[in-house]
N, C-alpha and C. Protein backbone atom coordinates (compact mmCIF):
# COMPACT_ATOMS: atom_id res chain seq x y z
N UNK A 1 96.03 94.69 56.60
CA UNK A 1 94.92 94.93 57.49
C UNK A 1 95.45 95.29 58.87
N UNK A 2 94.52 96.15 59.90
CA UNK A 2 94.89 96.08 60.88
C UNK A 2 93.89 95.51 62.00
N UNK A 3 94.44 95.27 63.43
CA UNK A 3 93.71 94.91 64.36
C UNK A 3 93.87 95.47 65.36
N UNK A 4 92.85 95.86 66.64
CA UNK A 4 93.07 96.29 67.50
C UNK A 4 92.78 94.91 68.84
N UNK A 5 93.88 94.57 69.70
CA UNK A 5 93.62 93.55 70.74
C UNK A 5 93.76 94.54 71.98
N UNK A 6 93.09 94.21 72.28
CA UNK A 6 92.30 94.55 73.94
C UNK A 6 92.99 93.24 74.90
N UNK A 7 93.60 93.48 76.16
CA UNK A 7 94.36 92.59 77.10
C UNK A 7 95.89 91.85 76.05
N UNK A 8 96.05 93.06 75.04
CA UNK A 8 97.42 92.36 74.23
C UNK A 8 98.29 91.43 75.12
N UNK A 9 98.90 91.68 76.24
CA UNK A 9 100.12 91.46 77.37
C UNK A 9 99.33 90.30 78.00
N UNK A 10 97.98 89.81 77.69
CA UNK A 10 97.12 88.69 78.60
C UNK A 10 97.55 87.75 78.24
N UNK A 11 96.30 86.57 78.91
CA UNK A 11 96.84 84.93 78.68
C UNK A 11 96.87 84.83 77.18
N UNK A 12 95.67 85.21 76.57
CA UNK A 12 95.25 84.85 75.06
C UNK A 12 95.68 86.04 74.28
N UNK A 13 95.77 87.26 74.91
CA UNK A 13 96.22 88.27 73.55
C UNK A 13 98.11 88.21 73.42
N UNK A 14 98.67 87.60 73.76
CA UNK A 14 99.77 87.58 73.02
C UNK A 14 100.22 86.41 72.30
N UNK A 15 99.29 85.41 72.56
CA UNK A 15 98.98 84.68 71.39
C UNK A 15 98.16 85.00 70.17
N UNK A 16 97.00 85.71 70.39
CA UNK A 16 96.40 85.94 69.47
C UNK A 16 97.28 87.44 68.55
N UNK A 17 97.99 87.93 68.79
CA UNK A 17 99.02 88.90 68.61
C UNK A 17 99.51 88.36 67.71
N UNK A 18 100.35 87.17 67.97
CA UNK A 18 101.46 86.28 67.56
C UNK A 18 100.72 85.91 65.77
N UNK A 19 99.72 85.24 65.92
CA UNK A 19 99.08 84.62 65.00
C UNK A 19 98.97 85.54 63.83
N UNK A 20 97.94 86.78 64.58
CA UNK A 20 97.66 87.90 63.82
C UNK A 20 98.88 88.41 62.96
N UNK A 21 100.01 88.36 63.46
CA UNK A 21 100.99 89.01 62.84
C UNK A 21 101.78 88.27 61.61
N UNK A 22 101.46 86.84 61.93
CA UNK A 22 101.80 85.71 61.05
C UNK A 22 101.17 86.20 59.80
N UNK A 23 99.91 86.30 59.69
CA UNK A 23 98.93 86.42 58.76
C UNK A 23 98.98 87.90 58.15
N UNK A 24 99.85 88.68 58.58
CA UNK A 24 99.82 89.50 58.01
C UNK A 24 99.28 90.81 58.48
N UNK A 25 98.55 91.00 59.33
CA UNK A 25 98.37 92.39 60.15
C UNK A 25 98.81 92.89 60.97
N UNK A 26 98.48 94.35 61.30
CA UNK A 26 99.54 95.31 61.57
C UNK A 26 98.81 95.46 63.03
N UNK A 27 99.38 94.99 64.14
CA UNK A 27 98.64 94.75 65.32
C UNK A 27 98.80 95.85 66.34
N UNK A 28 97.67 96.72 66.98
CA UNK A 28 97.12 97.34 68.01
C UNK A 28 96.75 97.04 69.31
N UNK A 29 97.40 97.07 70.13
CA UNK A 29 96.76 96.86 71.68
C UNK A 29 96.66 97.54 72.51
N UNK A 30 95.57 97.25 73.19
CA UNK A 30 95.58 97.97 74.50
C UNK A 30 95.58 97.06 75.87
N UNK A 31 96.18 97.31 77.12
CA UNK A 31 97.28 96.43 78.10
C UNK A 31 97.41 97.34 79.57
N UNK A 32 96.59 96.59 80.71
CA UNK A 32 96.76 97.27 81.65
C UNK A 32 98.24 97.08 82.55
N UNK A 33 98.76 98.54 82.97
CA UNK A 33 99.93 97.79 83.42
C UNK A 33 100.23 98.03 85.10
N UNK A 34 99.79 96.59 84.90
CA UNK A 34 99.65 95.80 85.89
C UNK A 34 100.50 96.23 87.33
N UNK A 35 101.81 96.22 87.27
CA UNK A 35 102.73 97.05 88.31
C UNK A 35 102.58 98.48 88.65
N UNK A 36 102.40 99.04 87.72
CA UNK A 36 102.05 100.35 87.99
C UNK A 36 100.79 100.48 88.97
N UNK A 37 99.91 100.03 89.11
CA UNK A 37 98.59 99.39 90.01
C UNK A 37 98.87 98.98 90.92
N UNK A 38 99.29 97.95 91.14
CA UNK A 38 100.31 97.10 92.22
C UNK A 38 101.00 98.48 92.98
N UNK A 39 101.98 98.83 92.88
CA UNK A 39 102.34 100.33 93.38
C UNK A 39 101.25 101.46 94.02
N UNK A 40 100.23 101.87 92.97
CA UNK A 40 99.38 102.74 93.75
C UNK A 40 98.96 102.38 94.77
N UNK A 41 98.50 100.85 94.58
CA UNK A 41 97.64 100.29 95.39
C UNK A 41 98.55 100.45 97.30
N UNK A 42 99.85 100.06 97.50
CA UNK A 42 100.30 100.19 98.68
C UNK A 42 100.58 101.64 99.28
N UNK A 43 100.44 102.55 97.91
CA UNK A 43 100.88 103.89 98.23
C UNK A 43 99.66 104.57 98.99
N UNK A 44 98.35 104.03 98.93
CA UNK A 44 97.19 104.71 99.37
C UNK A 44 97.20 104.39 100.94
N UNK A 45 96.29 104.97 101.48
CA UNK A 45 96.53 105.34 103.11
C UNK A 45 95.35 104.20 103.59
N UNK A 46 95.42 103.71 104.37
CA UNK A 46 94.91 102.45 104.96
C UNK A 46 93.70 103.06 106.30
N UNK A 47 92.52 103.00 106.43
CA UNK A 47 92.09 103.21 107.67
C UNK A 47 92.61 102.68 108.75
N UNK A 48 92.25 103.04 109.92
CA UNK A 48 92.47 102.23 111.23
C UNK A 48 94.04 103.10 111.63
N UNK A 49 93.86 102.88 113.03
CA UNK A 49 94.82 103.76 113.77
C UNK A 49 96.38 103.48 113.06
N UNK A 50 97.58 104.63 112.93
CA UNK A 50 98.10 104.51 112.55
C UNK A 50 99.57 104.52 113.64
C-alpha cells in the first residue's frame, strides 16, 4: 500500500512515517523547507529609511 504524509519532516509525521513503514507501506510526503524561507525571508527589503 501506499501513503501520502503531509508535514513528513514535522513533530508527528516522522513518526507517523516511521510506523507506516514498519507496517509495510511505501511512504509519500510532502515537507516545507523550512530554511529555504528563513533565507527569503531576510533577503526581502524592509520599509523605513535605509
Amino acid at each position: 500500500m501506499k501513503a501520502l504524509v503531509t508535514g513528513l519532516h514535522g513533530f508527528t509525521g516522522r513518526y507517523l512515517e516511521q510506523e507506516l513503514v514498519k507496517n509495510g507501506y511505501e511512504v509519500y510526503g510532502l515537507t516545507v523547507e523550512r530554511e529555504r524561507e528563513r533565507e527569503r525571508e531576510r533577503e526581502r527589503p524592509r520599509g523605513g529609511p535605509v
